[in-house]
N, C-alpha and C. Protein backbone atom coordinates (compact mmCIF):
# COMPACT_ATOMS: atom_id res chain seq x y z
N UNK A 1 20.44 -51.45 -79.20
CA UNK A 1 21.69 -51.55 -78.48
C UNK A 1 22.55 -50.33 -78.81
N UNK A 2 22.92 -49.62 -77.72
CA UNK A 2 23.54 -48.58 -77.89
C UNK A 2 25.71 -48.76 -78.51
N UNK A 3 26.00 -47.79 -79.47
CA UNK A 3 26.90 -48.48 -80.11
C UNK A 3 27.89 -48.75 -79.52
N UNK A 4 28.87 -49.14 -79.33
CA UNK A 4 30.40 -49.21 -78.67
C UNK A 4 30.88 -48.30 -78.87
N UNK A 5 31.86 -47.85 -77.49
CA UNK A 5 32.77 -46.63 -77.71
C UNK A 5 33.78 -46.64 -78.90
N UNK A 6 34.01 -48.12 -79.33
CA UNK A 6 34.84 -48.30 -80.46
C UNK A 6 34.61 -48.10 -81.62
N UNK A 7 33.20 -48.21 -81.87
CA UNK A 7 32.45 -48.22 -83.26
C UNK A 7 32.48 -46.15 -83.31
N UNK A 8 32.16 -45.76 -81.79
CA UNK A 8 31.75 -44.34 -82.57
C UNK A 8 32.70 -43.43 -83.10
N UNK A 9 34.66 -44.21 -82.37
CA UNK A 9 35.52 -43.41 -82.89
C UNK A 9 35.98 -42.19 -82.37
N UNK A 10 35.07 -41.56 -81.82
CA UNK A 10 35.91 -39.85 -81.35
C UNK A 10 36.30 -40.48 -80.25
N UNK A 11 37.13 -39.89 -78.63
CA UNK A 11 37.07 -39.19 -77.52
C UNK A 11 35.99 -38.63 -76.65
N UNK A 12 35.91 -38.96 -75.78
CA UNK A 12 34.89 -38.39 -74.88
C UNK A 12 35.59 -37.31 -74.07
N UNK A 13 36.74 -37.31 -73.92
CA UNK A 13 37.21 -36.24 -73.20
C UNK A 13 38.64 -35.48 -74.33
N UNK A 14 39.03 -34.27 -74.55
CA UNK A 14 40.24 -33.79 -74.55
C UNK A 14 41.11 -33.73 -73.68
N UNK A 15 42.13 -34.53 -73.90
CA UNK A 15 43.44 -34.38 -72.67
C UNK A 15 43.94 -33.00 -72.89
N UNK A 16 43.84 -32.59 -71.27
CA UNK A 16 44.65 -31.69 -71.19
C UNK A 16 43.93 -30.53 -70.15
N UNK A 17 42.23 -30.55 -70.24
CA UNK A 17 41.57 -29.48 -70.04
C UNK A 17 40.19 -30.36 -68.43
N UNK A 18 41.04 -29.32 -67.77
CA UNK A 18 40.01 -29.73 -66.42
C UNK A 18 38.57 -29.85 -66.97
N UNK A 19 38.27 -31.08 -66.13
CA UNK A 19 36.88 -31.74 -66.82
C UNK A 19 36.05 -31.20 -65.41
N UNK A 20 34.50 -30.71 -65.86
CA UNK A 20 34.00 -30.22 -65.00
C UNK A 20 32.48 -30.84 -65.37
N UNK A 21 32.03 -32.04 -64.99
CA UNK A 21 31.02 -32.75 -65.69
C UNK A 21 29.73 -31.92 -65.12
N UNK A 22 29.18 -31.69 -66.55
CA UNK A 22 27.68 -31.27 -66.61
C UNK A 22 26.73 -32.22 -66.75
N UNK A 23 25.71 -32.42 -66.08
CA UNK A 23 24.77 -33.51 -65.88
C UNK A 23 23.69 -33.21 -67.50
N UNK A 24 23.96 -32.20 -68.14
CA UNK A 24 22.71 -31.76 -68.90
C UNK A 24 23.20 -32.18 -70.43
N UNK A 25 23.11 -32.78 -70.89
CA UNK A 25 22.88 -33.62 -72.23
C UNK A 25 22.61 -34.94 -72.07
N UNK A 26 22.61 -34.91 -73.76
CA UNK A 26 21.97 -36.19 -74.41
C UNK A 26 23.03 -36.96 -75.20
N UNK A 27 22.85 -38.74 -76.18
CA UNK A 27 23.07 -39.11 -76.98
C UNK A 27 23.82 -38.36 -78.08
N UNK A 28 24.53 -38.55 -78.32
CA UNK A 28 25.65 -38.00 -79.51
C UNK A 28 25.21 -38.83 -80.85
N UNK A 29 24.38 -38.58 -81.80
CA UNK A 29 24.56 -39.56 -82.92
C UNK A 29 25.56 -39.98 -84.17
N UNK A 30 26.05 -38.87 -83.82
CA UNK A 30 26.97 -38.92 -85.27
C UNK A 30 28.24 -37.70 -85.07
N UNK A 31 29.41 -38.15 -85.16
CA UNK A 31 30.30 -37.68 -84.65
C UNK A 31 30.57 -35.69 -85.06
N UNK A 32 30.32 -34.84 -84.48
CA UNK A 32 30.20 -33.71 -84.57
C UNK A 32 30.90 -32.68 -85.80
N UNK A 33 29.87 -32.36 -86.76
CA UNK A 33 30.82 -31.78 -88.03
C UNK A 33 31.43 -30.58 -88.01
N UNK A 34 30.96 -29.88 -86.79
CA UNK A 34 32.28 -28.17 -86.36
C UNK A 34 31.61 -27.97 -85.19
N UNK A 35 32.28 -26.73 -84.59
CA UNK A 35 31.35 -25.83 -83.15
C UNK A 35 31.40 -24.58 -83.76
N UNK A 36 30.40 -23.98 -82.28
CA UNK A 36 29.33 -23.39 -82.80
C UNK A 36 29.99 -22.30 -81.78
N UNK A 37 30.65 -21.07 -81.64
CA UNK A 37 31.06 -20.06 -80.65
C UNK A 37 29.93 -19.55 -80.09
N UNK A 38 29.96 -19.07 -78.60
CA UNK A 38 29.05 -18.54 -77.78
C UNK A 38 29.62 -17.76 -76.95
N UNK A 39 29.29 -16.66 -76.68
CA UNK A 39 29.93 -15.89 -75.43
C UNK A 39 29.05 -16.62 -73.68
N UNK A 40 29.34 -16.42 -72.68
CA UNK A 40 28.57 -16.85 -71.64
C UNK A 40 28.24 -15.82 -71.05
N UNK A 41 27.88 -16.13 -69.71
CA UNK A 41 27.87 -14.80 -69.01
C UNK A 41 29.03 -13.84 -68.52
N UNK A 42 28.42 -12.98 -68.03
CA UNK A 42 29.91 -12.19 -67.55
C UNK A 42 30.17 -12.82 -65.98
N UNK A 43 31.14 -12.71 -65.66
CA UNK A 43 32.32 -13.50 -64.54
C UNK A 43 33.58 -14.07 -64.82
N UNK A 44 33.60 -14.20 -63.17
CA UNK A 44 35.45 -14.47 -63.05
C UNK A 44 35.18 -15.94 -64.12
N UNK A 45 34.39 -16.75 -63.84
CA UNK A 45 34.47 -18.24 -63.33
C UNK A 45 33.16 -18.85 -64.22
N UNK A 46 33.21 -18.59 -65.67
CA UNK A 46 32.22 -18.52 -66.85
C UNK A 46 31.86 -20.38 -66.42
N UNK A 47 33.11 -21.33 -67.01
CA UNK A 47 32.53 -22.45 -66.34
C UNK A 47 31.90 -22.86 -64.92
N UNK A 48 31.79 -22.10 -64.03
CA UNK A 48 31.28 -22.78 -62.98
C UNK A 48 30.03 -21.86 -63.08
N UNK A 49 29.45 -21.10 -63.71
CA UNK A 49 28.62 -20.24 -63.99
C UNK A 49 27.45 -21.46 -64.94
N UNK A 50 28.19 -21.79 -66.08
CA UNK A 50 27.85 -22.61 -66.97
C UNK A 50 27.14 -23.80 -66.21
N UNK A 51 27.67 -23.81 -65.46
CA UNK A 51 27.12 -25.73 -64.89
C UNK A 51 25.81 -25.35 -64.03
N UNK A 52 25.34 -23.81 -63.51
CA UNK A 52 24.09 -23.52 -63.58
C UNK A 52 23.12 -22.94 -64.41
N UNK A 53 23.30 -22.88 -65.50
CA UNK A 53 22.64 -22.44 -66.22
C UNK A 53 21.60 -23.70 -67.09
N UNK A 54 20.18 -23.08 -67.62
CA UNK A 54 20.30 -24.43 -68.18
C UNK A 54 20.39 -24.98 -69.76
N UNK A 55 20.93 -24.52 -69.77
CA UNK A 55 22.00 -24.61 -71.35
C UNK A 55 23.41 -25.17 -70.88
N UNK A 56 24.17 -26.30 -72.17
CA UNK A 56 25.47 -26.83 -71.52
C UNK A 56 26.02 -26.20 -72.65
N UNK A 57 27.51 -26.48 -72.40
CA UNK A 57 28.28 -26.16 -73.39
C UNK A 57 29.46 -27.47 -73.45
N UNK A 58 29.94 -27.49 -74.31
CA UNK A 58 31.69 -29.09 -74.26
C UNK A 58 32.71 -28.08 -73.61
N UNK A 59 32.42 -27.00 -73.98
CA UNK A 59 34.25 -26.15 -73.27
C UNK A 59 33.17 -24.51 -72.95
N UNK A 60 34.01 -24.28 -71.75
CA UNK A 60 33.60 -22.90 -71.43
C UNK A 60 34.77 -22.27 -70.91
N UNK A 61 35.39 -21.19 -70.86
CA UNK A 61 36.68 -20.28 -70.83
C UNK A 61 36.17 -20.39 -69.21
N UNK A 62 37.06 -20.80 -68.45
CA UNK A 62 37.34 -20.40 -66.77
C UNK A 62 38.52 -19.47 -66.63
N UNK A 63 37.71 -18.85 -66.09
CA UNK A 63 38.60 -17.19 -65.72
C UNK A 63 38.71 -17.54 -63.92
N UNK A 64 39.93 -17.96 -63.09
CA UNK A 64 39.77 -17.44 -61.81
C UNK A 64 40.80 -16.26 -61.14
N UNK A 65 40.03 -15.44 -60.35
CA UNK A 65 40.62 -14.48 -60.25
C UNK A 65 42.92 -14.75 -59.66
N UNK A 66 43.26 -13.90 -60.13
CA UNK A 66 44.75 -14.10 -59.91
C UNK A 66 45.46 -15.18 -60.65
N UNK A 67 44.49 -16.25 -61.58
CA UNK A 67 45.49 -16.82 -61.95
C UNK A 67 44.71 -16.84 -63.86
N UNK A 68 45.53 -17.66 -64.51
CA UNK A 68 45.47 -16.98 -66.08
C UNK A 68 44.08 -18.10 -66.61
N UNK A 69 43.96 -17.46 -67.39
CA UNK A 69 42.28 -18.54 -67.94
C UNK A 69 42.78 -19.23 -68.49
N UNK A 70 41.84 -20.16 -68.78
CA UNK A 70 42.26 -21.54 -69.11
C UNK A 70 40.21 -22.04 -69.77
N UNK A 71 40.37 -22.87 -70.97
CA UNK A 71 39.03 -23.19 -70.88
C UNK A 71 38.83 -24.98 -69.77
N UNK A 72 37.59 -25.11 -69.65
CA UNK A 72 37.04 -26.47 -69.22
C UNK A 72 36.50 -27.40 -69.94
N UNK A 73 36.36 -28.42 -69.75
CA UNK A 73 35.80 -29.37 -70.45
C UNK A 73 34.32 -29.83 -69.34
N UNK A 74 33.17 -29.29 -69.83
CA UNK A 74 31.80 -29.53 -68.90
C UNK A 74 30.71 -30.74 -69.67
N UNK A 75 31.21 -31.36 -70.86
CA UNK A 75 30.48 -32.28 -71.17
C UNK A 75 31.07 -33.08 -72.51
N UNK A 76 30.96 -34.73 -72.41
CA UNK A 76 31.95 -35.66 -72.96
C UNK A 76 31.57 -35.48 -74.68
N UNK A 77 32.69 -35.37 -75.15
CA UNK A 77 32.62 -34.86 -76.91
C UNK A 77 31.64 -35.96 -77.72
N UNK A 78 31.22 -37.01 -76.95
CA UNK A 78 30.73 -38.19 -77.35
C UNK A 78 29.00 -38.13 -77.04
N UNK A 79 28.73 -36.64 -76.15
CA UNK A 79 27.56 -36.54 -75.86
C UNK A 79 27.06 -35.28 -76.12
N UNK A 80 25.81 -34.87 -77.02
CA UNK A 80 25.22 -33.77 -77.31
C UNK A 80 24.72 -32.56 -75.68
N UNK A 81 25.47 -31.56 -76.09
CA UNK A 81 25.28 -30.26 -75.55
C UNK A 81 24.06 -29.65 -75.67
N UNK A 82 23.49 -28.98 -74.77
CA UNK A 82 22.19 -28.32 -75.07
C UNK A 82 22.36 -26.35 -74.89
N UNK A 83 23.00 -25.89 -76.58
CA UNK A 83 23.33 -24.91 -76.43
C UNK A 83 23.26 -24.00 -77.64
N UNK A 84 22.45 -24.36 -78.57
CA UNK A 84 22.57 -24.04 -79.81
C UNK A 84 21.22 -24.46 -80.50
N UNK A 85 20.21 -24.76 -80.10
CA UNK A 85 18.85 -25.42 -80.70
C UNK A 85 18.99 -26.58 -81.45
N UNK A 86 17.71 -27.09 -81.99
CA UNK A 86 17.83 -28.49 -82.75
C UNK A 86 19.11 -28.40 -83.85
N UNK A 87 19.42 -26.84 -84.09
CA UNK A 87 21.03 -27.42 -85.40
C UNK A 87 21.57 -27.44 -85.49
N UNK A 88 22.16 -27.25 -83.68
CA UNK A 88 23.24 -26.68 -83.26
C UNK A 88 23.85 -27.58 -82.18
N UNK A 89 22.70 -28.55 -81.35
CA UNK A 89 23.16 -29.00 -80.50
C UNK A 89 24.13 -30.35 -81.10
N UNK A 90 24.12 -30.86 -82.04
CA UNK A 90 24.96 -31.74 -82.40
C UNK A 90 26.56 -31.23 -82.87
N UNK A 91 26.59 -29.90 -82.33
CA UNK A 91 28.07 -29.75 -82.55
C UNK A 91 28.42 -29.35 -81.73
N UNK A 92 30.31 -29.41 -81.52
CA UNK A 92 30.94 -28.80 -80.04
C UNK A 92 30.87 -27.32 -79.74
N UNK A 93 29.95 -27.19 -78.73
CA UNK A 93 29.55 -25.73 -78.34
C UNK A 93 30.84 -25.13 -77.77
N UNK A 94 31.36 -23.93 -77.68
CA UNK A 94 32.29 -23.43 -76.71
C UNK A 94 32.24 -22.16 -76.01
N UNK A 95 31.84 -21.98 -75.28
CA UNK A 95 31.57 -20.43 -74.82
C UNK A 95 32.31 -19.52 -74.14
N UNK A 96 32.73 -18.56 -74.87
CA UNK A 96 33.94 -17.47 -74.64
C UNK A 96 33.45 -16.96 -73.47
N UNK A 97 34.20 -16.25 -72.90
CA UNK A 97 33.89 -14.92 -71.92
C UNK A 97 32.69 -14.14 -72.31
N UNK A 98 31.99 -13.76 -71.30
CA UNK A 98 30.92 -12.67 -71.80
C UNK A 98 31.62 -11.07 -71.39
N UNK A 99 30.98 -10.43 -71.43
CA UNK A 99 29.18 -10.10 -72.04
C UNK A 99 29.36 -10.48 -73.81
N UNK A 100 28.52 -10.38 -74.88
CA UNK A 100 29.00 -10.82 -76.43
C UNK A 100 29.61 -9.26 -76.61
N UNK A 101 29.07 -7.93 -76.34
CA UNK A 101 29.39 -6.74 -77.13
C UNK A 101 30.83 -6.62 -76.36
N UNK A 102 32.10 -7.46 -75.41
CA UNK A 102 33.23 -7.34 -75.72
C UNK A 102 34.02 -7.22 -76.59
N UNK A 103 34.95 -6.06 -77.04
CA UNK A 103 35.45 -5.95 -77.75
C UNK A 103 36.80 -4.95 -77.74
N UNK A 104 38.00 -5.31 -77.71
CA UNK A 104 38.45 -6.47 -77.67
C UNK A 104 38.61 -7.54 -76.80
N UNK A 105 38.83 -8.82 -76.89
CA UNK A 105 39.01 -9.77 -76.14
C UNK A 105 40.05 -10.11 -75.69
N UNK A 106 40.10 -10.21 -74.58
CA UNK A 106 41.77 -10.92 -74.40
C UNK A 106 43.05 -11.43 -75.04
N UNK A 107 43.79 -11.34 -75.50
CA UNK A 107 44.82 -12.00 -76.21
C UNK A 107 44.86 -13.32 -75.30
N UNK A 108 44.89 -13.16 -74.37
CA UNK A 108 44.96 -15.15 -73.81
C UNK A 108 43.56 -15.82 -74.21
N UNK A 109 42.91 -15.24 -74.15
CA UNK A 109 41.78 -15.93 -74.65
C UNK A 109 41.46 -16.62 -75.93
N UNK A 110 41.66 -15.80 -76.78
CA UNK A 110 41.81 -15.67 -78.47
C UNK A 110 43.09 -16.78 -78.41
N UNK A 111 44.07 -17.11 -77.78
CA UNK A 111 45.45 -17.83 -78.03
C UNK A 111 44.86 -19.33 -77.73
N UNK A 112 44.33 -19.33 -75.91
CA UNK A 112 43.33 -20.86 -75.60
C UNK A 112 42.91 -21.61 -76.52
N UNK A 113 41.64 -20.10 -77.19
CA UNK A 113 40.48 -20.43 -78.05
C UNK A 113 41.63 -21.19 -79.14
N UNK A 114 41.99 -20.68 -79.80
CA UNK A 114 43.27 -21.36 -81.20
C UNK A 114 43.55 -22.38 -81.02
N UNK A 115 43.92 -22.63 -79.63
CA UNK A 115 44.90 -24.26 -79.37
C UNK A 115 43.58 -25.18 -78.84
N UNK A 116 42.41 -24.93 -78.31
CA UNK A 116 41.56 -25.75 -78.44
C UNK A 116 41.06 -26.07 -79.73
N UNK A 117 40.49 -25.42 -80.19
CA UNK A 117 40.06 -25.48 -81.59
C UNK A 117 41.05 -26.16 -82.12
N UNK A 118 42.48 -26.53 -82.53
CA UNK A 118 43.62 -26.86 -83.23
C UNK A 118 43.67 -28.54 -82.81
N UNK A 119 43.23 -28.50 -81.01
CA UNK A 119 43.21 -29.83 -80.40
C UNK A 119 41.84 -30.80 -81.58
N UNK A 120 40.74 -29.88 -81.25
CA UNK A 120 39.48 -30.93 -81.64
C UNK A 120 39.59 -30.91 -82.81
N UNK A 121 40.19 -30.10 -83.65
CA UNK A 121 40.39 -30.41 -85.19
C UNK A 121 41.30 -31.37 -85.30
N UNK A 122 42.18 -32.09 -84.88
CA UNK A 122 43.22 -33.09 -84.43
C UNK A 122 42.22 -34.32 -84.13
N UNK A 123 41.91 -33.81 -82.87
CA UNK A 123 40.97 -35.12 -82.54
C UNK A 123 39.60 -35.89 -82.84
N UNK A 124 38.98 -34.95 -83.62
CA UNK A 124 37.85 -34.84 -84.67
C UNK A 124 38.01 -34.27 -86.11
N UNK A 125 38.47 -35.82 -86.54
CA UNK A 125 38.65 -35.35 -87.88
C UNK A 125 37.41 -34.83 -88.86
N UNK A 126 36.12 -35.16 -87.77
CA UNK A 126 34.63 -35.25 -88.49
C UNK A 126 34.56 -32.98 -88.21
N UNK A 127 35.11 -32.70 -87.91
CA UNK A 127 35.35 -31.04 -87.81
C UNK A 127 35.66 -30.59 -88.27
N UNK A 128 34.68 -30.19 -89.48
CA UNK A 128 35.28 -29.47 -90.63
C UNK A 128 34.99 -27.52 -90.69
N UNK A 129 34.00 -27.29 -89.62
CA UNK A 129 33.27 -25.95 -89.91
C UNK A 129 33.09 -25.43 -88.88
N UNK A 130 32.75 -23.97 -88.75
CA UNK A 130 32.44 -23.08 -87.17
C UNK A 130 31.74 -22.16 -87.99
N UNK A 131 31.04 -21.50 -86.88
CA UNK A 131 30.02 -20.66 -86.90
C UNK A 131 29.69 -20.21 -85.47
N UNK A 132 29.31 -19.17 -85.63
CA UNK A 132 28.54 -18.60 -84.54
C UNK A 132 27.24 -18.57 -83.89
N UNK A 133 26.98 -18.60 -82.40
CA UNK A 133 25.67 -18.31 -82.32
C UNK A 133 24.63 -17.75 -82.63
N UNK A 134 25.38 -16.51 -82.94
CA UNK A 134 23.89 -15.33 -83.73
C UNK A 134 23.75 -15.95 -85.12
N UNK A 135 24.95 -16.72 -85.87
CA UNK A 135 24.85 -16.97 -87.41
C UNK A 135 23.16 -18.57 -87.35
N UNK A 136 22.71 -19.01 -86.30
CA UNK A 136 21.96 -20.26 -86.08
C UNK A 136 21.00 -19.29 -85.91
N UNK A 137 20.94 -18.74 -84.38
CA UNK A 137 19.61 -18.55 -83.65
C UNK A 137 19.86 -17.07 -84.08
N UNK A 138 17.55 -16.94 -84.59
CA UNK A 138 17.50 -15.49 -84.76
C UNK A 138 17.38 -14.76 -83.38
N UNK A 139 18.00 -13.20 -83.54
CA UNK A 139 17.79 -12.73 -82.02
C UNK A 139 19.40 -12.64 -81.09
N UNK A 140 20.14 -13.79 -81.79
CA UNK A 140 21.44 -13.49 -80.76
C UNK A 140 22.32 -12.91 -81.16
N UNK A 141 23.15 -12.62 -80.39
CA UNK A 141 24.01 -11.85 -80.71
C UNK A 141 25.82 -12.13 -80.71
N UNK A 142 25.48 -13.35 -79.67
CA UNK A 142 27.17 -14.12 -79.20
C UNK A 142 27.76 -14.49 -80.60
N UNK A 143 28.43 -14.76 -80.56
CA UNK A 143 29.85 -14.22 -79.75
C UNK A 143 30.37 -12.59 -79.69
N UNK A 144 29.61 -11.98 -80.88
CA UNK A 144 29.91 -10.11 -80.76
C UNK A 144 30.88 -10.03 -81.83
N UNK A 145 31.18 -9.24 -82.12
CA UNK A 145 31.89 -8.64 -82.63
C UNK A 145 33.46 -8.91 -82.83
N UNK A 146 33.91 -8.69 -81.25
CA UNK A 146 35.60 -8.82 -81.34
C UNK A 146 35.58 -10.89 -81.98
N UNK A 147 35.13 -11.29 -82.20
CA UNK A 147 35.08 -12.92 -82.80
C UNK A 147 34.87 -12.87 -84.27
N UNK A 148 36.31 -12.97 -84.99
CA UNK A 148 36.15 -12.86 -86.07
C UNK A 148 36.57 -13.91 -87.38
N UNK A 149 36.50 -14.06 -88.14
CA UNK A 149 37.20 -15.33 -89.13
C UNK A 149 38.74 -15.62 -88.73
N UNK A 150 39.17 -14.45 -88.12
CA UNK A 150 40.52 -14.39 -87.94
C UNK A 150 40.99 -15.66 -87.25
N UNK A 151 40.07 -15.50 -86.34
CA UNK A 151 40.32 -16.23 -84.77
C UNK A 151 40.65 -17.57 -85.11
N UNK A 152 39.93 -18.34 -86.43
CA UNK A 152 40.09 -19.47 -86.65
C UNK A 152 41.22 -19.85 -88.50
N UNK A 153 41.86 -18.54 -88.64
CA UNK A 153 42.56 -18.93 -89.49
C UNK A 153 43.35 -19.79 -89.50
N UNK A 154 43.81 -20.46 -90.44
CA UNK A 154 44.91 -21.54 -90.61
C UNK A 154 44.59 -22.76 -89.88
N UNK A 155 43.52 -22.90 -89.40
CA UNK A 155 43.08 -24.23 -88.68
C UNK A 155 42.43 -25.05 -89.53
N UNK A 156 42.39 -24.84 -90.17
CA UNK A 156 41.46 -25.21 -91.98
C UNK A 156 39.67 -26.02 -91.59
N UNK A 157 39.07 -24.92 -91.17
CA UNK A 157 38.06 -24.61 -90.82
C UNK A 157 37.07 -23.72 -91.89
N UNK A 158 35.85 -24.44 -92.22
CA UNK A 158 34.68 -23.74 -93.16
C UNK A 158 34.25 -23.08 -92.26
N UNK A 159 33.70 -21.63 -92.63
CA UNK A 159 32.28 -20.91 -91.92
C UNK A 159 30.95 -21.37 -92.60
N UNK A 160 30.07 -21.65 -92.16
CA UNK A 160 29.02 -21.91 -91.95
C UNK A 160 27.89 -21.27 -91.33
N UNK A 161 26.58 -20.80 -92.01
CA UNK A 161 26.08 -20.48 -91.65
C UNK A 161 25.09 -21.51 -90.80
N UNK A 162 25.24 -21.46 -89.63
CA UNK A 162 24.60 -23.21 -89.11
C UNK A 162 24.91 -24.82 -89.58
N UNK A 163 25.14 -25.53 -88.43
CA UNK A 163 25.40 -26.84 -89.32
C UNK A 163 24.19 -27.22 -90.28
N UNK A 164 23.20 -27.17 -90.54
CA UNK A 164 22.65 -27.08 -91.91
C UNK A 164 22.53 -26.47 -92.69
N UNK A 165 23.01 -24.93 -93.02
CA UNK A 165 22.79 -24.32 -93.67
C UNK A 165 22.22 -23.26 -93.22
N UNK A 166 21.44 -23.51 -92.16
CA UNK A 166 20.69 -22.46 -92.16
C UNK A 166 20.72 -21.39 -91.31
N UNK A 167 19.57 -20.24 -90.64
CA UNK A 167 20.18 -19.28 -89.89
C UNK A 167 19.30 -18.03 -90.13
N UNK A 168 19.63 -17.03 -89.71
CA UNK A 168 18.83 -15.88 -89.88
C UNK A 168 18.01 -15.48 -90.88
């Protein structure tokens, strides 16, 4: 018997952030211990980009042209993302703007990124850590460079090299 929304405790959605449901995950087992940064592709419109690709992400930065970015919400915090491999997918994925070798990044972006991150650390108290994509999977390179410890100061956030430990 699958558990009650009551028993598991988090949110399935963050208020606040246009929900753009991705059909591509799984079961959530255990409430998510940090996310994992990713750059996406390059475009105006990274979330609607995202919802074809076949990798998901929980939040992807929507850029539309003329008006100011904003991230999305493409899959429920209560359900595993497929964006980070077996050690990765159990945490909240988020994927910045591409290409990864951007550098620098937006100041609105970097500001979003802060106040999301600030939200799910609020709303997931089980969020203790971040890390990056290249720090999991050998070979990558996301988030790049301009993504730095900075980005997540004062949010009282561990780095991690992968939610287990592990990594390159």
């Amino acid at each position: 018997m699958a558990p009650s929304r009551k028993v598991l405790g988090w949110p399935d959605w963050l208020p606040g952030y246009e929900r753009r449901p991705d059909g591509d995950h799984a079961a959530q087992r255990d409430p998510p211990a940090g996310i994992v940064i990713h750059s996406g592709e390059s475009g105006a419109d990274l979330a609607d980009a995202a919802l074809r690709m076949p990798i998901s992400y929980h939040f992807a930065w929507d850029k539309v042209p003329g008006e100011p970015g904003r991230f999305a919400q493409l899959v429920r915090l209560r359900r595993r993302a497929w964006h980070a491999g077996v050690e990765g997918n159990d945490w909240i994925g988020i994927a910045l703007s591409g290409p990864w070798d951007q550098n620098p990044r937006q100041p609105e972006e970097r500001e979003a990124f802060r106040r999301l991150v600030a939200e799910l650390v609020q709303a997931l108290p089980s969020v203790r850590y971040w890390t990056r994509h290249s720090d999991i999977t050998r070979g990558k390179k996301d988030p790049g460079p301009g993504v730095t410890a900075d980005w997540l100061a004062g949010l009282g956030l561990t780095w991690k090299r992968g939610p287990l430990g592990w990594g390159r």
